[in-house]
N, C-alpha and C. Protein backbone atom coordinates (compact mmCIF):
# COMPACT_ATOMS: atom_id res chain seq x y z
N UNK A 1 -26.05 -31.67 -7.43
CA UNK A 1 -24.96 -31.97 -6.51
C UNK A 1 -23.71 -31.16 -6.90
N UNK A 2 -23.16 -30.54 -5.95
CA UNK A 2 -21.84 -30.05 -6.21
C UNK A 2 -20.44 -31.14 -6.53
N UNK A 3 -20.32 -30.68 -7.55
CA UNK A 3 -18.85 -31.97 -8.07
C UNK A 3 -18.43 -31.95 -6.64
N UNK A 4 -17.51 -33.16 -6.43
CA UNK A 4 -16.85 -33.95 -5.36
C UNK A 4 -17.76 -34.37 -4.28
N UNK A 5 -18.86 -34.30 -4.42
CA UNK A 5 -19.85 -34.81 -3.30
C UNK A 5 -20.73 -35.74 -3.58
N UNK A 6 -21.00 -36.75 -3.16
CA UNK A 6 -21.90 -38.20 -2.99
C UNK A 6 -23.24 -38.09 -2.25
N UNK A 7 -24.34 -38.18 -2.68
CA UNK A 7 -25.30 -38.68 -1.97
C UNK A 7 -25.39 -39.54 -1.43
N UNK A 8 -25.37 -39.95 0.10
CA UNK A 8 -25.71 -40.97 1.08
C UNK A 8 -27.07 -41.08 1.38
N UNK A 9 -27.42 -41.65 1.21
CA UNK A 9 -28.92 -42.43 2.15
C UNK A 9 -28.83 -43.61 3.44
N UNK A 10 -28.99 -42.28 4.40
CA UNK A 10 -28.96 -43.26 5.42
C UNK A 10 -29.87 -44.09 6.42
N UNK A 11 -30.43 -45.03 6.42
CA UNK A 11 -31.82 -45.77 7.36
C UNK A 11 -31.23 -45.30 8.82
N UNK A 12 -32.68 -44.90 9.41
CA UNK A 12 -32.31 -44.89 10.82
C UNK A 12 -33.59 -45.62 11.22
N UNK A 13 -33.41 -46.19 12.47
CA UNK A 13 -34.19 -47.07 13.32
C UNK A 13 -33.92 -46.87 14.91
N UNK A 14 -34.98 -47.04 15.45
CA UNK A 14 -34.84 -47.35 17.21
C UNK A 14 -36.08 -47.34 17.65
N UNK A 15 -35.53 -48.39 18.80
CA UNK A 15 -37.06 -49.11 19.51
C UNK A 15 -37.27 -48.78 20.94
N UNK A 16 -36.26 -47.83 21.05
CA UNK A 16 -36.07 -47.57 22.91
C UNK A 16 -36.50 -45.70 22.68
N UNK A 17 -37.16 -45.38 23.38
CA UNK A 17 -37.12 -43.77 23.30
C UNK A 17 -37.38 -43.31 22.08
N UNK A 18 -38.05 -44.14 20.96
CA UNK A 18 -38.11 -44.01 19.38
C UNK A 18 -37.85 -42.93 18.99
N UNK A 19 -38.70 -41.88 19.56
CA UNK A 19 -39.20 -40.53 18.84
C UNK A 19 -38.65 -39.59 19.39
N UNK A 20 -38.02 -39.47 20.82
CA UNK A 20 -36.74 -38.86 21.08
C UNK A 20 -35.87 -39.22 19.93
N UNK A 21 -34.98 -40.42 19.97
CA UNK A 21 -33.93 -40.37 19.55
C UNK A 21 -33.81 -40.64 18.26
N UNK A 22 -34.92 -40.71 17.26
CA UNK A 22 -34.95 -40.42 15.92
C UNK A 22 -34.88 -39.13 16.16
N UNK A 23 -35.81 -37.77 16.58
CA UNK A 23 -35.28 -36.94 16.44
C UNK A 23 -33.98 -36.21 16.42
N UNK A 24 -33.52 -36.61 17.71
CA UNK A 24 -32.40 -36.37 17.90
C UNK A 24 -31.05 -36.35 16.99
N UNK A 25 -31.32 -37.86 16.18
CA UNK A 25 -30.23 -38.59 15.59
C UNK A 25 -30.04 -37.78 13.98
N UNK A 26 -31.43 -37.16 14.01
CA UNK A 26 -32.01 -36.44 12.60
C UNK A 26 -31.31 -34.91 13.16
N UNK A 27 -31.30 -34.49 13.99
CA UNK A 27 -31.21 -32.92 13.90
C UNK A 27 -29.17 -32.95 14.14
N UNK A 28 -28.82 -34.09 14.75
CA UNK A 28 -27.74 -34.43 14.86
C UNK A 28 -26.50 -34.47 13.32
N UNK A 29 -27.26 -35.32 12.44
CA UNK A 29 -26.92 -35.70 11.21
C UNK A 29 -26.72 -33.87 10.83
N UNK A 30 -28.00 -33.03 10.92
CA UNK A 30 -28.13 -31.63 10.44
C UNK A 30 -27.23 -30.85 10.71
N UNK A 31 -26.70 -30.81 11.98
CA UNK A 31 -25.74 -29.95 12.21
C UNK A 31 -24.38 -30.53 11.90
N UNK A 32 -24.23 -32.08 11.39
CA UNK A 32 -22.76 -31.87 10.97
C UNK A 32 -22.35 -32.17 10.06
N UNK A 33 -24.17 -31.98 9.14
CA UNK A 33 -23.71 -32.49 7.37
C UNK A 33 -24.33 -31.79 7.00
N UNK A 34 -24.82 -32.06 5.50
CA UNK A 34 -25.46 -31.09 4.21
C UNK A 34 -26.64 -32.08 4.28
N UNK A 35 -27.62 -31.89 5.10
CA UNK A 35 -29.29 -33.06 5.32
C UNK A 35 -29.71 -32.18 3.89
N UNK A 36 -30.23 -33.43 2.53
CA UNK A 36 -31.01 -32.69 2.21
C UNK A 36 -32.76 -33.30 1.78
N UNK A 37 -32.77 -34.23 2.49
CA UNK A 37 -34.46 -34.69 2.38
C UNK A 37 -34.20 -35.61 3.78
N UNK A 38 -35.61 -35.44 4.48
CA UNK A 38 -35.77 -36.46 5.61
C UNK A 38 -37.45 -37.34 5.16
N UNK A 39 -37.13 -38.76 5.07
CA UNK A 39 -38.55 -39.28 5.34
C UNK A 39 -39.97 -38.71 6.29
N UNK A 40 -40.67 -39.56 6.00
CA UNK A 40 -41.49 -39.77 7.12
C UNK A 40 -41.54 -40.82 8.14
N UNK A 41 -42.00 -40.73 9.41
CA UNK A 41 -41.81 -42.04 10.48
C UNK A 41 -42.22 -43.12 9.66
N UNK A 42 -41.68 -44.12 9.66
CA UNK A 42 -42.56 -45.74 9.76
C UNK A 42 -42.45 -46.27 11.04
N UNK A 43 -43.69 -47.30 11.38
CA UNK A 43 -43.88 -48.16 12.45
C UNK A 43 -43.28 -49.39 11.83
N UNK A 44 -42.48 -50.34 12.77
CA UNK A 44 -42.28 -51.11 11.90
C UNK A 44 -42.46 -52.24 13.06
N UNK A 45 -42.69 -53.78 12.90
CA UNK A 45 -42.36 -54.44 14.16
C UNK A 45 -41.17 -54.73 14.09
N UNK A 46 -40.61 -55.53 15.20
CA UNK A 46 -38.86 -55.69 15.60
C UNK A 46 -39.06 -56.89 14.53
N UNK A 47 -37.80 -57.24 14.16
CA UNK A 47 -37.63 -58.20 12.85
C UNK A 47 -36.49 -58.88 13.76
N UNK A 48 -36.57 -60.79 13.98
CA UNK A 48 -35.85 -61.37 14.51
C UNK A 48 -36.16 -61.27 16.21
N UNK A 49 -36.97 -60.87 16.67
CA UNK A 49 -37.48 -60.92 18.42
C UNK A 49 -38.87 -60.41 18.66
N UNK A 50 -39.09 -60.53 19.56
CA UNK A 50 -39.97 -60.11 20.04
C UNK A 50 -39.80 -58.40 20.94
N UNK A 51 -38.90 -58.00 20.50
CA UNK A 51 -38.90 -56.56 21.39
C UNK A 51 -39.91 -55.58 20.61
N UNK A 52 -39.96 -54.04 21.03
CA UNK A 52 -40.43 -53.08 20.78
C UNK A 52 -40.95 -52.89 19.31
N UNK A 53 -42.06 -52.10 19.17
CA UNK A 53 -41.85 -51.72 17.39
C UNK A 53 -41.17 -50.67 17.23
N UNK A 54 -40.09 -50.68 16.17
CA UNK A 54 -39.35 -49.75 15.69
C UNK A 54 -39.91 -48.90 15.53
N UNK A 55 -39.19 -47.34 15.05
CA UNK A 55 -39.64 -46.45 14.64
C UNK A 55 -38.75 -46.01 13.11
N UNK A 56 -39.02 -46.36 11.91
CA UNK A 56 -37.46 -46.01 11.09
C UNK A 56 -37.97 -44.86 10.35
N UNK A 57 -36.58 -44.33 9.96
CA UNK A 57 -36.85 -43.12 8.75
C UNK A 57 -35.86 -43.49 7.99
N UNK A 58 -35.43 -41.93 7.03
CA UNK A 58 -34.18 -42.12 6.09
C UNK A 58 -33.74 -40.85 5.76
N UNK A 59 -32.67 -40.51 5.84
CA UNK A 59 -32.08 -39.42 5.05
C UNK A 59 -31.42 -39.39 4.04
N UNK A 60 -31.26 -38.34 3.33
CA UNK A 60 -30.63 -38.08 2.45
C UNK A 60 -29.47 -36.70 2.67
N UNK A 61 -27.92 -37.20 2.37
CA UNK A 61 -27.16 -36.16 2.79
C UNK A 61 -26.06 -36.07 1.63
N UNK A 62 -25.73 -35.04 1.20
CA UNK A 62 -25.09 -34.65 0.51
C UNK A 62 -23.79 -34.60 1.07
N UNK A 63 -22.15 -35.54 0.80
CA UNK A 63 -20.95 -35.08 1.46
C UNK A 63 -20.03 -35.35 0.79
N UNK A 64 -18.53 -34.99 1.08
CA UNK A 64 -17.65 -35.14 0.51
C UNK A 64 -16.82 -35.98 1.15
N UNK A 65 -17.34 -36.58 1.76
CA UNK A 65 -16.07 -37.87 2.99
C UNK A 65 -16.77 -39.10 1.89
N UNK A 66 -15.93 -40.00 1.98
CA UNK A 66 -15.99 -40.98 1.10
C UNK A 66 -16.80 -42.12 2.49
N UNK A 67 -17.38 -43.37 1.51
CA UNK A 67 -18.04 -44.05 2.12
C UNK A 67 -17.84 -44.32 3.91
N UNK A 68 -16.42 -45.26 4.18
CA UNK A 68 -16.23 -45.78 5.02
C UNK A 68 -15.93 -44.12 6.13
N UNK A 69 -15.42 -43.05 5.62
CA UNK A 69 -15.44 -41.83 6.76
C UNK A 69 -16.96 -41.58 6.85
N UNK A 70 -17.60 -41.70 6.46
CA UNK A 70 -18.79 -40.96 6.58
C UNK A 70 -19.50 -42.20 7.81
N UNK A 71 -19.37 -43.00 7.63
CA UNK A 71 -19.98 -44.13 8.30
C UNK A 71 -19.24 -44.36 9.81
N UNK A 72 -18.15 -43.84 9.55
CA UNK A 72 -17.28 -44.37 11.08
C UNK A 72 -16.73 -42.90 11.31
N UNK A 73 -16.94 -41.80 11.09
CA UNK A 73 -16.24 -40.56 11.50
C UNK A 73 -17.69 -39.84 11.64
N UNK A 74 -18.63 -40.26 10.95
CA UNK A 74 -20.35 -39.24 11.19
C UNK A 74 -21.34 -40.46 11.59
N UNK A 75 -21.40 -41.22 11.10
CA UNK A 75 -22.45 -41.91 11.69
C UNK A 75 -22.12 -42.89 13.14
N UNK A 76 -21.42 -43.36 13.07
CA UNK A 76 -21.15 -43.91 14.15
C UNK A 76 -20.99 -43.21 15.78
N UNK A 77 -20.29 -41.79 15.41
CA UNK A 77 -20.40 -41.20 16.53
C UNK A 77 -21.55 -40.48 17.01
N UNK A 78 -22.43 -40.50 16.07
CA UNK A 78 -23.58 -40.02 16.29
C UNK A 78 -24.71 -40.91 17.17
N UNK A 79 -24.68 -42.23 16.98
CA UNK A 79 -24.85 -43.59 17.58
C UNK A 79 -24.17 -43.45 18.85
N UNK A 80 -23.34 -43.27 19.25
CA UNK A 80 -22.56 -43.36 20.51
C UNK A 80 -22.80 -42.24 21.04
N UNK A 81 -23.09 -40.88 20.76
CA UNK A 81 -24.12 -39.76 21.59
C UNK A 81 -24.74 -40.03 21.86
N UNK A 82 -26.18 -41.06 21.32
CA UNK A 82 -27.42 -41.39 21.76
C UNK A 82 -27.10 -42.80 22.52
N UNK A 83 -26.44 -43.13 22.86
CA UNK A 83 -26.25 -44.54 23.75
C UNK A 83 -26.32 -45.52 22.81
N UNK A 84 -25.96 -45.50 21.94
CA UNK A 84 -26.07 -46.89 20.62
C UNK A 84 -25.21 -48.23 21.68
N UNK A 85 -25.02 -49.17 21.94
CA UNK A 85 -24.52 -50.54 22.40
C UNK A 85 -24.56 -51.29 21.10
N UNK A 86 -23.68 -51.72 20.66
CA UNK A 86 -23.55 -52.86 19.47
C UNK A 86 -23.27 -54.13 20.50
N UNK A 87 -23.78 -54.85 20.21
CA UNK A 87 -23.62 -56.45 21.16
C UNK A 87 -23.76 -57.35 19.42
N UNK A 88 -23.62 -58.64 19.91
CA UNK A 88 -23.92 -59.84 18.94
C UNK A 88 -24.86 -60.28 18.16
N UNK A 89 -26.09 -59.33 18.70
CA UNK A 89 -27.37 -59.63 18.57
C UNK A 89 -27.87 -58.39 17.76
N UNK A 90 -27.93 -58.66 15.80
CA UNK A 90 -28.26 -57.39 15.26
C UNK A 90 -29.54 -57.13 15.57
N UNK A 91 -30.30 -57.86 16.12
CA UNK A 91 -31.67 -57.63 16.27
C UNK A 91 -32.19 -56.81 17.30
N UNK A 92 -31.33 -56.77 18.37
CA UNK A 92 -31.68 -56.65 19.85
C UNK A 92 -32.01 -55.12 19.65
N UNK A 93 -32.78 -54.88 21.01
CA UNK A 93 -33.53 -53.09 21.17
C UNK A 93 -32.58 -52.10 20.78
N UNK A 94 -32.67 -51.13 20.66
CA UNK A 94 -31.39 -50.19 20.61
C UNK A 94 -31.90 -48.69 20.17
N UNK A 95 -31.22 -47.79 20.80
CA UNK A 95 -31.60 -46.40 21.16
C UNK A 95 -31.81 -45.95 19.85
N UNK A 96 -31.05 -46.20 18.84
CA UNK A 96 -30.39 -45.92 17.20
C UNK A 96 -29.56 -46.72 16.53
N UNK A 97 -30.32 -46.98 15.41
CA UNK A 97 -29.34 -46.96 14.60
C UNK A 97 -29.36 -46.30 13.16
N UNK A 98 -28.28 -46.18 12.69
CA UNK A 98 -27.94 -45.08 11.69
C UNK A 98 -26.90 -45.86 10.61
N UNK A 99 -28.02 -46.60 9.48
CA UNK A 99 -26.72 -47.66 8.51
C UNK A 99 -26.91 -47.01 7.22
N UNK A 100 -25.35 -46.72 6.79
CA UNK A 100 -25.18 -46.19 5.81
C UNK A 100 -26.19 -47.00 4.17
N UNK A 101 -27.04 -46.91 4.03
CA UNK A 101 -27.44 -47.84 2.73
C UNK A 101 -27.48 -47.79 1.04
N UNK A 102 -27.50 -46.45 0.95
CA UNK A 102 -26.44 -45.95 -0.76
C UNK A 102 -25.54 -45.11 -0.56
N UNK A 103 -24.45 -45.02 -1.41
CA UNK A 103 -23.73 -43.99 -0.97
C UNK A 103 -23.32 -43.78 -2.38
N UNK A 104 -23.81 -42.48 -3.76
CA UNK A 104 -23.73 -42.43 -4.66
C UNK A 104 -24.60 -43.56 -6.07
N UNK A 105 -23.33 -43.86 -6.83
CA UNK A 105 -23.87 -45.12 -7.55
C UNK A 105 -22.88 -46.37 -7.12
N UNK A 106 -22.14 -46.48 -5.83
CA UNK A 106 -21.24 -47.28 -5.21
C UNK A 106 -21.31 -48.72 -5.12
N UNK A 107 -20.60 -49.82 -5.61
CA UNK A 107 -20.87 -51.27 -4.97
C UNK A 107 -19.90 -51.55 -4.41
N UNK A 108 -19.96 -51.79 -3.36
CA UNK A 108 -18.91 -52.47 -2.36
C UNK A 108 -19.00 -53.40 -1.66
N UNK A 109 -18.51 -54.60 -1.53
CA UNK A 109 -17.94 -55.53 -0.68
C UNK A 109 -16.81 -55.79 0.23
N UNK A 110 -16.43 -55.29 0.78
CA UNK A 110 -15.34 -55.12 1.28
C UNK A 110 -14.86 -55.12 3.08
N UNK A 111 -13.86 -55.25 3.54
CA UNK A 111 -13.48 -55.60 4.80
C UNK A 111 -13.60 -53.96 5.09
N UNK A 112 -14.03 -53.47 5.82
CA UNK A 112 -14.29 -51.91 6.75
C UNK A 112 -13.35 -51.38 7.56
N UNK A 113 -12.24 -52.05 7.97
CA UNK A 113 -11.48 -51.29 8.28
C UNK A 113 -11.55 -51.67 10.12
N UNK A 114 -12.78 -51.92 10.61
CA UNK A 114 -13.38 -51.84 11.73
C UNK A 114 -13.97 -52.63 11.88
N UNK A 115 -13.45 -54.18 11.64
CA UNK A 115 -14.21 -55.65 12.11
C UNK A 115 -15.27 -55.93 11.23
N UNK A 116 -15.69 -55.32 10.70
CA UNK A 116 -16.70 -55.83 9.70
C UNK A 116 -16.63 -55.51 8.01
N UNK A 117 -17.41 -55.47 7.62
CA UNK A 117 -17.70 -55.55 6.41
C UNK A 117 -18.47 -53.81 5.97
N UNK A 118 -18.05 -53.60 4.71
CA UNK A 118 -18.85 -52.41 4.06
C UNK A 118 -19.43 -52.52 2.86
N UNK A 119 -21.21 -53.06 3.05
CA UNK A 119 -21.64 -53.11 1.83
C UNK A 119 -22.46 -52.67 1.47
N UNK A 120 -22.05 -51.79 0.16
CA UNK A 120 -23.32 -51.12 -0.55
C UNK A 120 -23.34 -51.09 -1.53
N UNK A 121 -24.79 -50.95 -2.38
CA UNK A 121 -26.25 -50.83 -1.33
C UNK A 121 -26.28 -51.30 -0.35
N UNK A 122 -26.61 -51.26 0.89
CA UNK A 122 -26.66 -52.39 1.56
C UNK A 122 -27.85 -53.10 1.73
N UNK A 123 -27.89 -54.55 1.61
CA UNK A 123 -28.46 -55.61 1.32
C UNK A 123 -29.92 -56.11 1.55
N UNK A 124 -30.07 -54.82 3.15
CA UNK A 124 -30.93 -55.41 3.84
C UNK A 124 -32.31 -54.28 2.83
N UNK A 125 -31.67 -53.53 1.69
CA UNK A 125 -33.16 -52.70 1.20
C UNK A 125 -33.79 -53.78 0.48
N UNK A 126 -32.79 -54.56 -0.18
CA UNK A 126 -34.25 -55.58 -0.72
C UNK A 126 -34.68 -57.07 0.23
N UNK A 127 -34.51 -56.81 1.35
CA UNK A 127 -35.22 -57.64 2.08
C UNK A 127 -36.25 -57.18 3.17
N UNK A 128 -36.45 -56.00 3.56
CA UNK A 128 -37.06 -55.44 4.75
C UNK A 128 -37.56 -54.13 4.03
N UNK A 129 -38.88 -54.46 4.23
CA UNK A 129 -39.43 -53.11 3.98
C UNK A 129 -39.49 -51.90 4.71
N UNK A 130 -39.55 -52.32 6.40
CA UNK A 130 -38.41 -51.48 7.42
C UNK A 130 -37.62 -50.34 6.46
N UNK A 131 -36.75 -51.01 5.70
CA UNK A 131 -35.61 -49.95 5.42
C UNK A 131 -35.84 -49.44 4.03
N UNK A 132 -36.76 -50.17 3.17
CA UNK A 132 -37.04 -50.18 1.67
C UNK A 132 -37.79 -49.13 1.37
N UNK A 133 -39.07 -48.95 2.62
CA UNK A 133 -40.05 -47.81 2.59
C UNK A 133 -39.63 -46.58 2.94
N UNK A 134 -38.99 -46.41 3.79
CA UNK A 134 -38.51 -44.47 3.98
C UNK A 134 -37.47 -44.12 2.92
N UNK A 135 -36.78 -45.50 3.02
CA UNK A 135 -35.83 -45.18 1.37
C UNK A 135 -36.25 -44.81 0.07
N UNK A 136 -37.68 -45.59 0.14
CA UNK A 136 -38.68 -45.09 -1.22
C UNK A 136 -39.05 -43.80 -0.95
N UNK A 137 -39.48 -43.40 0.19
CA UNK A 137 -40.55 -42.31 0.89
C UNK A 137 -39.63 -41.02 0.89
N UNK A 138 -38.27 -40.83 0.00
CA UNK A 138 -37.33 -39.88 -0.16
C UNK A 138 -36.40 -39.95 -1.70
N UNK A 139 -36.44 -41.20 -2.29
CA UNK A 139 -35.93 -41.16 -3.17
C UNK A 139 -35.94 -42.14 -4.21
N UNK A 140 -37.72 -42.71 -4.42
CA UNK A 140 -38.25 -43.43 -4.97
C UNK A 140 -38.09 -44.08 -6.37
N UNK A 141 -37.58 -42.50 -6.98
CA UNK A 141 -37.29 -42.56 -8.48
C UNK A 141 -35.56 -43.12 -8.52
N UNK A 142 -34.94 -43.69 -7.31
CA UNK A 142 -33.52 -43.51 -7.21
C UNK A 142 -33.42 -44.90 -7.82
N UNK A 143 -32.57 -45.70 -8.63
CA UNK A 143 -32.26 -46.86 -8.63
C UNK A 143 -31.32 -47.93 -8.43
N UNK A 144 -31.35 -48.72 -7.44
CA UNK A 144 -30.35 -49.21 -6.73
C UNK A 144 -29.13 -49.71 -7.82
N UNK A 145 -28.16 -49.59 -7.46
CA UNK A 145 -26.57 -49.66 -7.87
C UNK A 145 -26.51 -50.71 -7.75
N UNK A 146 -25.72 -51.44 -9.38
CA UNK A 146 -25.64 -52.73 -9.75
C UNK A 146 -27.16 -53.89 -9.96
N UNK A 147 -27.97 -53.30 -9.28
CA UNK A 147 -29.43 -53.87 -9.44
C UNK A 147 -30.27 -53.11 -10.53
N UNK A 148 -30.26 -52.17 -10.69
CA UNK A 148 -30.82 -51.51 -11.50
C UNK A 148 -32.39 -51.16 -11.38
N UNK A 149 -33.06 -51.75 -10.26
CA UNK A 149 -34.39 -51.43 -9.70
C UNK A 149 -34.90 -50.24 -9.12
N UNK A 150 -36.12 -49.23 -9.43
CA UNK A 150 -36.04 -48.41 -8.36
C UNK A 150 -36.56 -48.35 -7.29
N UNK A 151 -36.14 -47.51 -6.07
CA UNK A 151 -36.21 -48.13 -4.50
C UNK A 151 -38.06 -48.02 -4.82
N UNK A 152 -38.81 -47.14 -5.42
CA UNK A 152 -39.69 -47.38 -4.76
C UNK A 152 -40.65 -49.05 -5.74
N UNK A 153 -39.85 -49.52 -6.31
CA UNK A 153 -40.35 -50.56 -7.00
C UNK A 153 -39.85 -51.93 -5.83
N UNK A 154 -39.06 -51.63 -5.29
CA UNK A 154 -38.24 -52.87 -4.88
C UNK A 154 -39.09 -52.48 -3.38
N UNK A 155 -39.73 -51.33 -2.61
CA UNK A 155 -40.36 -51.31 -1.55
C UNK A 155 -42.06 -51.99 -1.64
N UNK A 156 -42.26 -51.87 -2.71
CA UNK A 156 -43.42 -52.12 -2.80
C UNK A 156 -43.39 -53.54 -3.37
N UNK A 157 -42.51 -54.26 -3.05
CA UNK A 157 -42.08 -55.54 -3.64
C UNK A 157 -42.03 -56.29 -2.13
N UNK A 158 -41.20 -55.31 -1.38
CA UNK A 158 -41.41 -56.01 0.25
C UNK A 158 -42.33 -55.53 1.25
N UNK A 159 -42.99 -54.91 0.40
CA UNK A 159 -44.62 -55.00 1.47
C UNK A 159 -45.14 -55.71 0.87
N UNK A 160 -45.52 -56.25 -0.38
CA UNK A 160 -45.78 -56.87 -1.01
C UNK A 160 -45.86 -58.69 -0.24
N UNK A 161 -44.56 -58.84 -0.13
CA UNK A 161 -44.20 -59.73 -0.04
C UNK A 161 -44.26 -60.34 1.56
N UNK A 162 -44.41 -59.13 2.44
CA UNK A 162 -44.50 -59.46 4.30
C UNK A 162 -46.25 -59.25 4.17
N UNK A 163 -46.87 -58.65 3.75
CA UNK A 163 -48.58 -59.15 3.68
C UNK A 163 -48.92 -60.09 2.98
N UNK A 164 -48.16 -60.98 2.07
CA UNK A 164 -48.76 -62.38 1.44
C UNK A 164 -47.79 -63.37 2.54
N UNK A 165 -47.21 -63.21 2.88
CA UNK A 165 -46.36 -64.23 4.33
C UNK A 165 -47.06 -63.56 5.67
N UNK A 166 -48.02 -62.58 5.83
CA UNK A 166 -49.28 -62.43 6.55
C UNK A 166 -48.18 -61.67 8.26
N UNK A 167 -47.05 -61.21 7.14
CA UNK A 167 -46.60 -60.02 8.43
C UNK A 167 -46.81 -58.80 8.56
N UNK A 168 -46.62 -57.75 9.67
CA UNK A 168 -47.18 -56.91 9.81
C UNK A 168 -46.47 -55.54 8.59
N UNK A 169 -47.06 -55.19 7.69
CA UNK A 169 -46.02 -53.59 7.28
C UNK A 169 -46.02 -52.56 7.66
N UNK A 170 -44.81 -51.78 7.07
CA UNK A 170 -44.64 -50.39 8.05
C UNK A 170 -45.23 -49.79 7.73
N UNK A 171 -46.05 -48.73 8.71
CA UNK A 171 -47.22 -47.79 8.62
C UNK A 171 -46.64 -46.75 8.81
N UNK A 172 -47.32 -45.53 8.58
CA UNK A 172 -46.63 -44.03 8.75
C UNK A 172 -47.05 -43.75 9.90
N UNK A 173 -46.04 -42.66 10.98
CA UNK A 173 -46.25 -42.37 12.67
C UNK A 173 -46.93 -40.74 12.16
N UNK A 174 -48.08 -41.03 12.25
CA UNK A 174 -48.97 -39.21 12.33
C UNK A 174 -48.49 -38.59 13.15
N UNK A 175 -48.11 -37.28 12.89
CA UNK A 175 -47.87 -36.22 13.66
C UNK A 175 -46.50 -36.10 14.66
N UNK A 176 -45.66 -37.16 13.65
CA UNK A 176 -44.04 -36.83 13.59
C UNK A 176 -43.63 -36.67 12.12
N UNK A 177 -43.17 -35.35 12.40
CA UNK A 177 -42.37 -34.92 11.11
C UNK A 177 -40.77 -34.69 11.59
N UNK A 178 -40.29 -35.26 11.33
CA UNK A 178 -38.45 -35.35 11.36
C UNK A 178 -38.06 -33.98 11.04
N UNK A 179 -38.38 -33.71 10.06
CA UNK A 179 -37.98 -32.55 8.88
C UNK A 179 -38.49 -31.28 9.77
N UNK A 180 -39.43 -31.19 9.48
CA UNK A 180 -39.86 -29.82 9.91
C UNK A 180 -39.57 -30.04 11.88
N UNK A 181 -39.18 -30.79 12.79
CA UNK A 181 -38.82 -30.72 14.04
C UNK A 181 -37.37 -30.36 13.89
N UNK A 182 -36.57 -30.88 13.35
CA UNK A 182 -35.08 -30.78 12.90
C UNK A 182 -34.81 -29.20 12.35
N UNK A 183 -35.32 -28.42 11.36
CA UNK A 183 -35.20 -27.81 10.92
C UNK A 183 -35.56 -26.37 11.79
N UNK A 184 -36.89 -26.76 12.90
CA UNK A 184 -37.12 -25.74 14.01
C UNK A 184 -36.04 -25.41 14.72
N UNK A 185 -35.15 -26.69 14.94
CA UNK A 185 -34.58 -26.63 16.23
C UNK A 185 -33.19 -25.30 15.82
C-alpha cells in the first residue's frame, strides 16, 4: 500500500437485475477508485423476506478518502446511479447495495454524519455468510479489527452455522467473473 492510503472492503449485493448491476456497480467502483481484487459471485437467499436470491461479491480498494468520504462521496453515489431506494426495510429487493465493511485496521462506532451510524468492521461479517464469504473469497488471510479472527475463519463459521440451522449457503454464480468483465470494459 502506498503510505496515506487504507484498504476498504466493500460487500456488494442485489436482487433486482443481479448481474447487470453487480457488474455495473463493479466497473463503476473501477473507474473512480484504485479496485484492487474483486470476488467471485455468491448466490445467496434474501435474509429477512421472502424476495429474490441475491447475488453478492466484494471488493477490495485501495484510497485515500477517509472512512465516512469514501462511503457517502463513492459509494453511495454509486448506489444512486444504479437506482439504489433506501426505504425502512433493510431487507427489501434492491438494485445494489454497496456497504462499506473494513476500512484499514479501523473500529468505529459512531453517528455518520447522515442519520445513521458508521460501523466498522461492520457487524453484519460475523453474522451472514452473504457478506463473510466474498469477504473471505478476497482476503481470507485478513483479520478482522478489534476481533482478531480471520475473515476466512469467521466465514466458514457462518456457513457452518446456516447448514446446522438447515439454511440455505452461498454458492458460487459459474460463468460470472466481475473481474475479468470490469477490467474488459
Amino acid at each position: 500500500m502506498i503510505p496515506g492510503t487504507s484498504l476498504a472492503l466493500v460487500s456488494l449485493g442485489s436482487n433486482i437485475d443481479a448481474r447487470a448491476n453487480l457488474s455495473r456497480a463493479v466497473a463503476l467502483l473501477a473507474e473512480r477508485s484504485d479496485v484492487r481484487a474483486v470476488s467471485r459471485v455468491w448466490r445467496s437467499k434474501a435474509v429477512g423476506g421472502d424476495g429474490p436470491d441475491f447475488l453478492n461479491a466484494a471488493v477490495a480498494v485501495a484510497t485515500s478518502l477517509d472512512a465516512a468520504a469514501f462511503k457517502f462521496a463513492l459509494l453511495r453515489p454509486i448506489e444512486a446511479a444504479l437506482g439504489r431506494v433506501r426505504t425502512g426495510n433493510r431487507f427489501a429487493p434492491r438494485t445494489i447495495d454497496l456497504d462499506l465493511a473494513l476500512f484499514g485496521d479501523a473500529v468505529v462506532n459512531r453517528a455518520d454524519g447522515h442519520g445513521g451510524r458508521l460501523r466498522l468492521p461492520d457487524p453484519d461479517i460475523a453474522r451472514y455468510a452473504h457478506v463473510a464469504v466474498p469477504l473471505a473469497d478476497i482476503a481470507g488471510d485478513l483479520r478482522l479489527p478489534g476481533d482478531g479472527r480471520r475473515l476466512r475463519d469467521i466465514a466458514a463459521a457462518c456457513v457452518a452455522a446456516d447448514a446446522e440451522a438447515g439454511r440455505a449457503v452461498p454458492r458460487v454464480v459459474l460463468g460470472l467473473d466481475l473481474a475479468t468483465a470490469t477490467m474488459l470494459r
